[in-house]
Each structure stands twice: as structure tokens, then as C-alpha cells.
PDB file of N, CA and C in Angstrom:
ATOM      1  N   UNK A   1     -50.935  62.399 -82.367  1.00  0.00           N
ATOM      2  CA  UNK A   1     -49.859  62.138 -81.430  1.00  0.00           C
ATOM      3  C   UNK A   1     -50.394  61.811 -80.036  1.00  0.00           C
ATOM      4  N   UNK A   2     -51.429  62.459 -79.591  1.00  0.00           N
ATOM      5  CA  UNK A   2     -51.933  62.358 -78.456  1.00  0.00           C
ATOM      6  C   UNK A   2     -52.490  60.691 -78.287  1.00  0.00           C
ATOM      7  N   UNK A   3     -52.996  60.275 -79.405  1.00  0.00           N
ATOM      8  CA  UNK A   3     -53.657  58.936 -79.229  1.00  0.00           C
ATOM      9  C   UNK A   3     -52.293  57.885 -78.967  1.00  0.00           C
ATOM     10  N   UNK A   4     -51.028  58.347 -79.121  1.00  0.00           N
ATOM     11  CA  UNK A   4     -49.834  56.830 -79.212  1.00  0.00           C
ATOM     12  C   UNK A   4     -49.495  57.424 -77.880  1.00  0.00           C
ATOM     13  N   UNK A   5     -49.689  58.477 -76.935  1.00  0.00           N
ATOM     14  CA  UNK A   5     -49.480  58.720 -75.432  1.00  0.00           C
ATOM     15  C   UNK A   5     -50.566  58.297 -74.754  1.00  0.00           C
ATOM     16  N   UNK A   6     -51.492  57.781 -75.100  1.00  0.00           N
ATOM     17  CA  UNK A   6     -53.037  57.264 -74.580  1.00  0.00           C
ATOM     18  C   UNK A   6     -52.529  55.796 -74.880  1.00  0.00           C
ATOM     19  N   UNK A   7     -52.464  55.217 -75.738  1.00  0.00           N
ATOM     20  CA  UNK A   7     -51.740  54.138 -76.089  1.00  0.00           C
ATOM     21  C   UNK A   7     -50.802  53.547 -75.011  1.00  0.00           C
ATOM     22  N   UNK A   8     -49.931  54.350 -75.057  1.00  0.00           N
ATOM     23  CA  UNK A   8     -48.345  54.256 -74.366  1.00  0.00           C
ATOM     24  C   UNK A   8     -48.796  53.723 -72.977  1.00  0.00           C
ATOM     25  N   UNK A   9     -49.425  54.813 -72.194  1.00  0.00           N
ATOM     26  CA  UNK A   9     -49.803  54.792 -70.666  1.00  0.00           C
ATOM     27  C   UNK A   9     -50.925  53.873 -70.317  1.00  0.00           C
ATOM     28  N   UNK A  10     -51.643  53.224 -71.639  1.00  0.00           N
ATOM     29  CA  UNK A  10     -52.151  52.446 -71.152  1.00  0.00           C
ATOM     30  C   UNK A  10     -51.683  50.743 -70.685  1.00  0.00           C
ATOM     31  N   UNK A  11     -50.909  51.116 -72.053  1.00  0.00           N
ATOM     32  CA  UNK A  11     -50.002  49.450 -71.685  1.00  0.00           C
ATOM     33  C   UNK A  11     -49.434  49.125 -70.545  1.00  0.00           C
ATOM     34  N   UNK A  12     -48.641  50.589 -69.977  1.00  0.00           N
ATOM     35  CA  UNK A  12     -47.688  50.331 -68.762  1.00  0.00           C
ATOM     36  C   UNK A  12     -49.007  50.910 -68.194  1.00  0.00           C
ATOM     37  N   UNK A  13     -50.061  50.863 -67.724  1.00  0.00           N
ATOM     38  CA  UNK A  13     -51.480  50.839 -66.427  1.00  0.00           C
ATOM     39  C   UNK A  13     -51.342  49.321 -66.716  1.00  0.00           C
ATOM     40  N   UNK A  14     -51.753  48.784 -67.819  1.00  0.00           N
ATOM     41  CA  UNK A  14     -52.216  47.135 -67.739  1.00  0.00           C
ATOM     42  C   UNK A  14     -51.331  46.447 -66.873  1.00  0.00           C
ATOM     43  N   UNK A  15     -49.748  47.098 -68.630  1.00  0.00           N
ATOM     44  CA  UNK A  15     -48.636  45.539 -67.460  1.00  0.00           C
ATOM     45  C   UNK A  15     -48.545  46.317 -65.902  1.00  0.00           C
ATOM     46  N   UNK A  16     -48.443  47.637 -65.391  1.00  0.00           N
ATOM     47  CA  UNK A  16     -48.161  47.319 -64.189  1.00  0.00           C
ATOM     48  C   UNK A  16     -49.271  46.424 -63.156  1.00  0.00           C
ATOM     49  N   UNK A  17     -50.616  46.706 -63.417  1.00  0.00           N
ATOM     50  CA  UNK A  17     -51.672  45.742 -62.684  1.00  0.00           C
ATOM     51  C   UNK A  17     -51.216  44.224 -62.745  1.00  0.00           C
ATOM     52  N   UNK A  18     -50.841  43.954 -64.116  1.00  0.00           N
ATOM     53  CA  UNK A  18     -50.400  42.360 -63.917  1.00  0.00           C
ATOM     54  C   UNK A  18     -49.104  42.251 -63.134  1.00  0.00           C
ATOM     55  N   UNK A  19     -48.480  42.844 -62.987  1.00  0.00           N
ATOM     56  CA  UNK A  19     -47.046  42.638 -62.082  1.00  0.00           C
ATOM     57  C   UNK A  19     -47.662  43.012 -60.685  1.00  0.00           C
ATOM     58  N   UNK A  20     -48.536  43.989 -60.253  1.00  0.00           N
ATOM     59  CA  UNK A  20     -48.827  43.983 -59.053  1.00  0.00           C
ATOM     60  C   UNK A  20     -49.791  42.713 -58.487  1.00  0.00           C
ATOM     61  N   UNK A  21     -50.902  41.869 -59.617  1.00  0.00           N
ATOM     62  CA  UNK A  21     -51.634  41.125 -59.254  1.00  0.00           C
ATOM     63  C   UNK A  21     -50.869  39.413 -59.014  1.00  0.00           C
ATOM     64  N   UNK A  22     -49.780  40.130 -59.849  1.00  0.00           N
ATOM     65  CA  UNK A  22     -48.002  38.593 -59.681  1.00  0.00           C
ATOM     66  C   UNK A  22     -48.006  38.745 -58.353  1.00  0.00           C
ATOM     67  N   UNK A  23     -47.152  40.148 -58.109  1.00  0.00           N
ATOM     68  CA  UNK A  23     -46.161  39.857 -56.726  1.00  0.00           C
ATOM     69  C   UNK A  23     -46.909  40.299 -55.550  1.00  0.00           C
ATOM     70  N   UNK A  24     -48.283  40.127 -55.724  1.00  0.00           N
ATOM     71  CA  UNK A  24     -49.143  40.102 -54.072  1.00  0.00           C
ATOM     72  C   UNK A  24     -48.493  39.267 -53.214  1.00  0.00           C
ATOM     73  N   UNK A  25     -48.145  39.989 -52.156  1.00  0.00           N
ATOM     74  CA  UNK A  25     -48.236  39.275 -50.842  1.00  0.00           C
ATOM     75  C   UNK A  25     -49.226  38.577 -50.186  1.00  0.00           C
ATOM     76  N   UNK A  26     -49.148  37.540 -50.236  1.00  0.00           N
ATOM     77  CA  UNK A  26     -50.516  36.796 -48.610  1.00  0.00           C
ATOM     78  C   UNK A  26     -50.814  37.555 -47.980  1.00  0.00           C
ATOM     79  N   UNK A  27     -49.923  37.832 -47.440  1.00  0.00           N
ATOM     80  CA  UNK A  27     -50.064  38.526 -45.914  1.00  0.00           C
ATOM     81  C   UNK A  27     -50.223  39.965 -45.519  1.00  0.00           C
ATOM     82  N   UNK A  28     -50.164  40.382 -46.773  1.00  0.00           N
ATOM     83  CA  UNK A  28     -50.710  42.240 -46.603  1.00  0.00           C
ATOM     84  C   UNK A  28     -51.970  41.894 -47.161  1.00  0.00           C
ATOM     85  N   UNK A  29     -52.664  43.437 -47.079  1.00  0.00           N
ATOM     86  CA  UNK A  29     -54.226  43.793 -47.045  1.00  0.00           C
ATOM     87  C   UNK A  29     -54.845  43.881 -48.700  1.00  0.00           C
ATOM     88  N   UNK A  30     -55.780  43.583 -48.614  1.00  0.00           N
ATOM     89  CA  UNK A  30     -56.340  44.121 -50.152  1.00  0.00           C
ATOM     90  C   UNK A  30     -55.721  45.331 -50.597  1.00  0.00           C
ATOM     91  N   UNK A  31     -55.896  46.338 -49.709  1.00  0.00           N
ATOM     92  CA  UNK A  31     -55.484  47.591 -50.253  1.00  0.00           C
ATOM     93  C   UNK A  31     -54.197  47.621 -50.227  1.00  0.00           C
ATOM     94  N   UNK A  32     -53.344  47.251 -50.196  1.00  0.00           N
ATOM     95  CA  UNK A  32     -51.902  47.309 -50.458  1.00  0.00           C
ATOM     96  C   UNK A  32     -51.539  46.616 -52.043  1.00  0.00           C
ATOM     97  N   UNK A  33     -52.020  45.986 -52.790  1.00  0.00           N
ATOM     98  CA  UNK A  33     -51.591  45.115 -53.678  1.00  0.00           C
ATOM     99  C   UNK A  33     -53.063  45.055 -55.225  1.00  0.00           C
ATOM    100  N   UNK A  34     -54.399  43.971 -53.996  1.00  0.00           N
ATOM    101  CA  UNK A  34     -55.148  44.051 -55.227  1.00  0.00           C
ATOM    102  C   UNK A  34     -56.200  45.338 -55.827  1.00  0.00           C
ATOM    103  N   UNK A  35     -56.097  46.141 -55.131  1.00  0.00           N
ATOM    104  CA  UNK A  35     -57.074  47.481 -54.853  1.00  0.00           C
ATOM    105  C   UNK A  35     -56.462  48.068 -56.088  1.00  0.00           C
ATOM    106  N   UNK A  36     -55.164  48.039 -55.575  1.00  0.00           N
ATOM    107  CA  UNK A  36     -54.436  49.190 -56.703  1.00  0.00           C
ATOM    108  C   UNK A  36     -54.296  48.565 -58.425  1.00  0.00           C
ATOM    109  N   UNK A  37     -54.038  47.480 -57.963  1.00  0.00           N
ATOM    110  CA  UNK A  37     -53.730  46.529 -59.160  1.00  0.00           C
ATOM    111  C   UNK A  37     -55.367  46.515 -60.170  1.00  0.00           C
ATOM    112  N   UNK A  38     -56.668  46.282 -59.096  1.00  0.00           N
ATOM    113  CA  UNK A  38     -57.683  46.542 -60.119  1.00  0.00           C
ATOM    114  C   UNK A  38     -57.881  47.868 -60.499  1.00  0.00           C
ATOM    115  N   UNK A  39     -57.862  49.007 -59.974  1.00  0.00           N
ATOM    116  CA  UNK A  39     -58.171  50.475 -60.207  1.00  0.00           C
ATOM    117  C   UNK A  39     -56.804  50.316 -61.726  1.00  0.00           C
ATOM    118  N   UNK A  40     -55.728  50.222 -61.526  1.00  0.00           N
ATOM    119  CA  UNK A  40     -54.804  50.458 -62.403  1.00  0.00           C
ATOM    120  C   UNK A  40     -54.833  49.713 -63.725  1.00  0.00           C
ATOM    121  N   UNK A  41     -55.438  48.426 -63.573  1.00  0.00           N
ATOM    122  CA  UNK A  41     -56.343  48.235 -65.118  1.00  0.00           C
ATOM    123  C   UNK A  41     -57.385  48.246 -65.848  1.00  0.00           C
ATOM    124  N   UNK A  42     -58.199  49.304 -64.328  1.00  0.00           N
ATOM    125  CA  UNK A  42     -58.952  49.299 -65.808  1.00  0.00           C
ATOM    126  C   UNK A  42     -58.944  50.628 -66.047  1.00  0.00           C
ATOM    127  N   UNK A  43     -57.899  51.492 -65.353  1.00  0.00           N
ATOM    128  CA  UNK A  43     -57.546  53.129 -65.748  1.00  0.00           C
ATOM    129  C   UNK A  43     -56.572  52.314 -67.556  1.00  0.00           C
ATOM    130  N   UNK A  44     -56.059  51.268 -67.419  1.00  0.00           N
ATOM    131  CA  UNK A  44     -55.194  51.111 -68.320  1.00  0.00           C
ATOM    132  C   UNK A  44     -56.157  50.752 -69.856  1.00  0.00           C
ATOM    133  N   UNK A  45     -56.816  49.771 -69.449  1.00  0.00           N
ATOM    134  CA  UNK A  45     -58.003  49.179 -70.708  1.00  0.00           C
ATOM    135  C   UNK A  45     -58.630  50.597 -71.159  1.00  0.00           C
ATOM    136  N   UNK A  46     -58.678  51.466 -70.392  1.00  0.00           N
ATOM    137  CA  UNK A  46     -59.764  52.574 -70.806  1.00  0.00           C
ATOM    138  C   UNK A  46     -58.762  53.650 -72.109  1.00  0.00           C
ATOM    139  N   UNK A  47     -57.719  53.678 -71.534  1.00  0.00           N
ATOM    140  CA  UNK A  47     -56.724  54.248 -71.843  1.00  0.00           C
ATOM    141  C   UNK A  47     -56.749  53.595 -73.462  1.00  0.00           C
ATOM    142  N   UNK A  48     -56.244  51.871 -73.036  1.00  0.00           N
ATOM    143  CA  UNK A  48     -55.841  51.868 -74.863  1.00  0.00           C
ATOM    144  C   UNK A  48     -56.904  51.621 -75.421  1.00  0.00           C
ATOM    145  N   UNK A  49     -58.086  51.811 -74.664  1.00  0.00           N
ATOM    146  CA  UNK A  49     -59.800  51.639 -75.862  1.00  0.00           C
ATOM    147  C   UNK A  49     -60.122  52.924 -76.861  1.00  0.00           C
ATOM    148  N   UNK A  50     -60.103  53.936 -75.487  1.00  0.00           N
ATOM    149  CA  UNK A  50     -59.874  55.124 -76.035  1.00  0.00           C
ATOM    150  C   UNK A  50     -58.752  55.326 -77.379  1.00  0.00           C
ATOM    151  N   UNK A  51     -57.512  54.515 -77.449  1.00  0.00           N
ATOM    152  CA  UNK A  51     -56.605  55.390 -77.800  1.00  0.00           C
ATOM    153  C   UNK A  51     -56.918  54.467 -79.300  1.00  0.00           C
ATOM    154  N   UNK A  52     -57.199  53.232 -79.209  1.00  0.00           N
ATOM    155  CA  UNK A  52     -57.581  52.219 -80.510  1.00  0.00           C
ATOM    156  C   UNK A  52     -59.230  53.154 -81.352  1.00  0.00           C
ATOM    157  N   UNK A  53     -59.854  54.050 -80.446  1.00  0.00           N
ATOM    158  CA  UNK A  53     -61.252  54.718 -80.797  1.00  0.00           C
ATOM    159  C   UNK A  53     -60.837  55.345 -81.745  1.00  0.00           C
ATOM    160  N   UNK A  54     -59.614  56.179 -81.466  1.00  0.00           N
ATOM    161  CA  UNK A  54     -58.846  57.660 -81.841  1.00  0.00           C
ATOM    162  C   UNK A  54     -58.099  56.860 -83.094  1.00  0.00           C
ATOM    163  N   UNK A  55     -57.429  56.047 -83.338  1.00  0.00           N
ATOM    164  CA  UNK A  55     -56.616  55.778 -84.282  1.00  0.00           C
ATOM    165  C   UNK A  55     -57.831  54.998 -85.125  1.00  0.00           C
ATOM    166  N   UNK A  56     -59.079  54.487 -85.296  1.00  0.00           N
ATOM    167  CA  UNK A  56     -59.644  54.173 -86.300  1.00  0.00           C
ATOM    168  C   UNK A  56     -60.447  55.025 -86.799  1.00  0.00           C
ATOM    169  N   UNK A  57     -61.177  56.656 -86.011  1.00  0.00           N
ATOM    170  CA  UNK A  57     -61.514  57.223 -86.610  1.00  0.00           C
ATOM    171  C   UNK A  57     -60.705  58.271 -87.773  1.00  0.00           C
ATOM    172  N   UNK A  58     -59.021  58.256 -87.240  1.00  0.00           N
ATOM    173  CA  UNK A  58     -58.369  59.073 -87.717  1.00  0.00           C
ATOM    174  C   UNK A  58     -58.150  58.254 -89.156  1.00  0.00           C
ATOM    175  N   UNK A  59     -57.764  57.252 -88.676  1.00  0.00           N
ATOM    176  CA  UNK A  59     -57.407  56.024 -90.642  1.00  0.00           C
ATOM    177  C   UNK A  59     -58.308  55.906 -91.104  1.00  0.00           C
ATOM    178  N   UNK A  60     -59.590  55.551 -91.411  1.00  0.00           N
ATOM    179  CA  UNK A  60     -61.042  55.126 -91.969  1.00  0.00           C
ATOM    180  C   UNK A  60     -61.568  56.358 -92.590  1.00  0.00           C
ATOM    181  N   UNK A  61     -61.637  56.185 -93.399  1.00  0.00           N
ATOM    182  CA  UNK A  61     -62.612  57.198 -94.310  1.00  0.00           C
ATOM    183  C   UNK A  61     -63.884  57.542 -93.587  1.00  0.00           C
ATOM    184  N   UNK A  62     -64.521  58.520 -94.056  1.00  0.00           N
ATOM    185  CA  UNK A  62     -65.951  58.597 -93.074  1.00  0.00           C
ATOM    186  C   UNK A  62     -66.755  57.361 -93.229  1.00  0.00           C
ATOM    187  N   UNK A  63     -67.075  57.278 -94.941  1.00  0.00           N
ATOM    188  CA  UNK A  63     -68.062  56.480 -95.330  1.00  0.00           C
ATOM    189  C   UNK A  63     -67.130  54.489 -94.509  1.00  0.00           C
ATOM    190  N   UNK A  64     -66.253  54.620 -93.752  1.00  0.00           N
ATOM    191  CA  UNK A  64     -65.792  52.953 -93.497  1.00  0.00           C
ATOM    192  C   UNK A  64     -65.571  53.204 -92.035  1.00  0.00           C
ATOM    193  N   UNK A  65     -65.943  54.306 -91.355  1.00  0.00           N
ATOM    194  CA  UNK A  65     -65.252  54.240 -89.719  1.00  0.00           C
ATOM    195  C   UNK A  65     -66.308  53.203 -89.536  1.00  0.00           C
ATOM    196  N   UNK A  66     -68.147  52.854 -89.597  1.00  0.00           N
ATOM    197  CA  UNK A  66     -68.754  52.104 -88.684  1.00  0.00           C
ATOM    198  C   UNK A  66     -68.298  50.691 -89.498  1.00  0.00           C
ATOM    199  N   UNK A  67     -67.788  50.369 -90.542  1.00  0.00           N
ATOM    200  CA  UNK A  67     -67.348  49.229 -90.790  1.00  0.00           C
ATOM    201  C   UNK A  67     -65.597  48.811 -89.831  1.00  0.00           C
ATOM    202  N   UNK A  68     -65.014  49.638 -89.771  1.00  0.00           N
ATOM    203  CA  UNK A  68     -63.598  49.586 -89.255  1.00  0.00           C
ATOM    204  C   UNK A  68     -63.736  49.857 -87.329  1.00  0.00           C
ATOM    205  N   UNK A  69     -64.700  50.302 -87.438  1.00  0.00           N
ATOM    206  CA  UNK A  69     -64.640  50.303 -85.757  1.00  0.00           C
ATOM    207  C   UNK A  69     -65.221  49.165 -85.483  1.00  0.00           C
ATOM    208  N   UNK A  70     -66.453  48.382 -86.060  1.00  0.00           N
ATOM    209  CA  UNK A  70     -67.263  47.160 -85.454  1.00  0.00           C
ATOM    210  C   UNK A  70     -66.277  45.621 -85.244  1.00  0.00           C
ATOM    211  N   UNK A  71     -64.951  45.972 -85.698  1.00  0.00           N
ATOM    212  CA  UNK A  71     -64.376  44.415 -85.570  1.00  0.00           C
ATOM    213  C   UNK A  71     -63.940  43.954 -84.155  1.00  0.00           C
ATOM    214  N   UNK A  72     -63.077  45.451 -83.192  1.00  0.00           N
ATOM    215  CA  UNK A  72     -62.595  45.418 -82.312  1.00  0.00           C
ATOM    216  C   UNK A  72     -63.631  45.380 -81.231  1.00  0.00           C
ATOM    217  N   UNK A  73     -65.031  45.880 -81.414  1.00  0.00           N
ATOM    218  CA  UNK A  73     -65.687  45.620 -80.722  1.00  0.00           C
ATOM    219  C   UNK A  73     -66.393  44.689 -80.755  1.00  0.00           C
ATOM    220  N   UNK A  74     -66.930  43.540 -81.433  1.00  0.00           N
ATOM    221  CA  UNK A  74     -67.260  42.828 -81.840  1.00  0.00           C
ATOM    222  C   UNK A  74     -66.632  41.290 -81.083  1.00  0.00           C
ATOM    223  N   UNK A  75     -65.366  41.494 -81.748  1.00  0.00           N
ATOM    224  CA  UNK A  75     -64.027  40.439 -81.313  1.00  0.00           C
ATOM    225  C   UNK A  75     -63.879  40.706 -79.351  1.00  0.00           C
ATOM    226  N   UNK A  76     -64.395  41.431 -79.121  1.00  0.00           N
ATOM    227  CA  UNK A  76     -64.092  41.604 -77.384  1.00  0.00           C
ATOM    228  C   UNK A  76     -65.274  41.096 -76.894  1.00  0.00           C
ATOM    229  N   UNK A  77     -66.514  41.557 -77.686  1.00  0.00           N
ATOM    230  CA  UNK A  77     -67.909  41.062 -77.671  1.00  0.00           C
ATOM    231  C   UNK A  77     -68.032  39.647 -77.109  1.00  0.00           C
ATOM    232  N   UNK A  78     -67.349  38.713 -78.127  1.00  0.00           N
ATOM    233  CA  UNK A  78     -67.500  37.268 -78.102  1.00  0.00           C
ATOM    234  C   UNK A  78     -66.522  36.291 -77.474  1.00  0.00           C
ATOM    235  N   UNK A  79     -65.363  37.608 -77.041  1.00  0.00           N
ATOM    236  CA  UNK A  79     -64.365  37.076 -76.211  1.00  0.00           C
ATOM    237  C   UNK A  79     -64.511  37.003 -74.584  1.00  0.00           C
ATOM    238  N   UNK A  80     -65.633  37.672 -74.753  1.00  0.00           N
ATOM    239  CA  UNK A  80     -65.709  37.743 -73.013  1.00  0.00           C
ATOM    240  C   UNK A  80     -66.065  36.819 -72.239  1.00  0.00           C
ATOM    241  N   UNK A  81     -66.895  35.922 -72.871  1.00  0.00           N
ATOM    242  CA  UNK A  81     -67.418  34.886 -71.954  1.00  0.00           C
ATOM    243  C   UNK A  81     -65.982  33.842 -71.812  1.00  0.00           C
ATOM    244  N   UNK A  82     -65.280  33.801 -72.789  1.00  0.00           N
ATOM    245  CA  UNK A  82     -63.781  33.218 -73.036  1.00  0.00           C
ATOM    246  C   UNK A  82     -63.073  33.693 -71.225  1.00  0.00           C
ATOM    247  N   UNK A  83     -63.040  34.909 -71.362  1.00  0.00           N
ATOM    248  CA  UNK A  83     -62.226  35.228 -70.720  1.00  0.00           C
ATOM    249  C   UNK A  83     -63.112  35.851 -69.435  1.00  0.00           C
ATOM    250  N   UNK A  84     -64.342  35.376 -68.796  1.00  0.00           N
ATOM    251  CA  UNK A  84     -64.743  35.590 -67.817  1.00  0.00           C
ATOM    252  C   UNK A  84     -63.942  34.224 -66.674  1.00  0.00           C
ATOM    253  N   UNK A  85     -64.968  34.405 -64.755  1.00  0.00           N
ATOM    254  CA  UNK A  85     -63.982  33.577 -64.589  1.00  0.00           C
ATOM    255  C   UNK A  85     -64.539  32.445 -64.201  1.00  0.00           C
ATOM    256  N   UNK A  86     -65.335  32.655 -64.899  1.00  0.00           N
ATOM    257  CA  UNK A  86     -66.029  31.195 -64.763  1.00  0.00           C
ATOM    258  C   UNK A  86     -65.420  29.934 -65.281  1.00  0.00           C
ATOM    259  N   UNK A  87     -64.483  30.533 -66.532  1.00  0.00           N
ATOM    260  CA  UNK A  87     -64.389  29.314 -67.189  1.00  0.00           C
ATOM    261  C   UNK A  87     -63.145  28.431 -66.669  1.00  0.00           C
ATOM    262  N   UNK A  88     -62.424  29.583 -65.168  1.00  0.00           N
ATOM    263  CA  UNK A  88     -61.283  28.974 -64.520  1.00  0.00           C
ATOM    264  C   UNK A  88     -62.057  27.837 -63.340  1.00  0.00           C
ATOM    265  N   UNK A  89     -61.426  26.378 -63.517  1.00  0.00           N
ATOM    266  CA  UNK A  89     -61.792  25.948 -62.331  1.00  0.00           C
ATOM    267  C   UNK A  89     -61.943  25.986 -61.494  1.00  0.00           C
ATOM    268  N   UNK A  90     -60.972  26.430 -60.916  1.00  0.00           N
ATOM    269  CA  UNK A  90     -61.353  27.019 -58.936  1.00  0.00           C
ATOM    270  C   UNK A  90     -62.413  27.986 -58.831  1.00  0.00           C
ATOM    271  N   UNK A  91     -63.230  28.507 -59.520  1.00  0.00           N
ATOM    272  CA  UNK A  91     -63.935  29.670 -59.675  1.00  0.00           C
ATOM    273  C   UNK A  91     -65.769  29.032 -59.988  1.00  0.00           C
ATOM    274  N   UNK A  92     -65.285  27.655 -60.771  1.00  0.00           N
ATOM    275  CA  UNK A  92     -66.987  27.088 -60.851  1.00  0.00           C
ATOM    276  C   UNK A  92     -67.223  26.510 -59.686  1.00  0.00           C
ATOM    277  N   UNK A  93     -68.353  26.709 -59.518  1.00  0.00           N
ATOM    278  CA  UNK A  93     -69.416  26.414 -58.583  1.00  0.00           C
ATOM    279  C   UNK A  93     -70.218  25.158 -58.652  1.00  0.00           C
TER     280      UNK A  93
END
């Protein structure tokens, strides 16, 4: 039960960072908007990593947790360069 409240709070950490990193103001300070917005996702990512850790050791047999845990990490593995920010235009150099 504890892992779908790790779950839960992480989603609403993520979406609230993306709604705070939406409705930034110009004209206020880092710390009013993007400060909070980065601290609050990655309190949120940690949250549902943790909580995805907890729900594959609990389903997987012993002898299949290192087969059932390696996909999600794996799949984030090769997604990152995807989703670094380099690959946004305004951002290459």
C-alpha cells in the first residue's frame, strides 16, 4: 500500500513542476517559480522510481526480479540522450 502513496505523490510532485515550469512569470525571480518547480521534480521522479522499485520487487518472483527490474532501467538508459537538451534547438550550440 505504501508503494501506490509513493506512486500517488509522485505524479502530483511531477505534474505540479510542469504547471509551475508553464505558468512562470518573466518578471519574477528564479526562486519564485523555477527553483521550486526543479526541487519539486525531482522530489517527484524519485518518488515514482522508488515506488516502480517497490512494485517489481513485490510481483517478480525472486529467481525474475533482476530480469523484471532491468527493462525500466534500461528503457530510461537509452532514453536519455532522447530527452536531454541538446536535442532542443535553441539549446545547440
Amino acid at each position: 500500500m505504501a508503494d501506490i502513496y509513493h506512486a500517488v505523490f509522485g505524479t502530483i510532485f511531477t505534474g505540479s513542476a510542469g504547471l509551475l515550469f508553464a505558468l512562470i512569470n518573466p518578471s519574477s525571480t528564479y526562486w519564485a517559480f523555477g527553483f521550486p518547480a526543479a526541487v519539486i521534480s525531482v522530489f517527484g521522479a524519485d518518488f515514482v522510481f522508488a515506488a516502480g522499485t517497490i512494485f517489481v520487487a513485490k510481483v517478480a518472483l525472486p529467481h525474475e526480479q533482476s530480469l523484471a527490474g532491468s527493462p525500466p532501467y534500461y528503457a530510461l538508459k537509452f532514453l536519455q540522450p532522447v530527452l536531454t537538451l541538446e536535442q532542443v534547438p535553441c539549446f545547440r550550440r
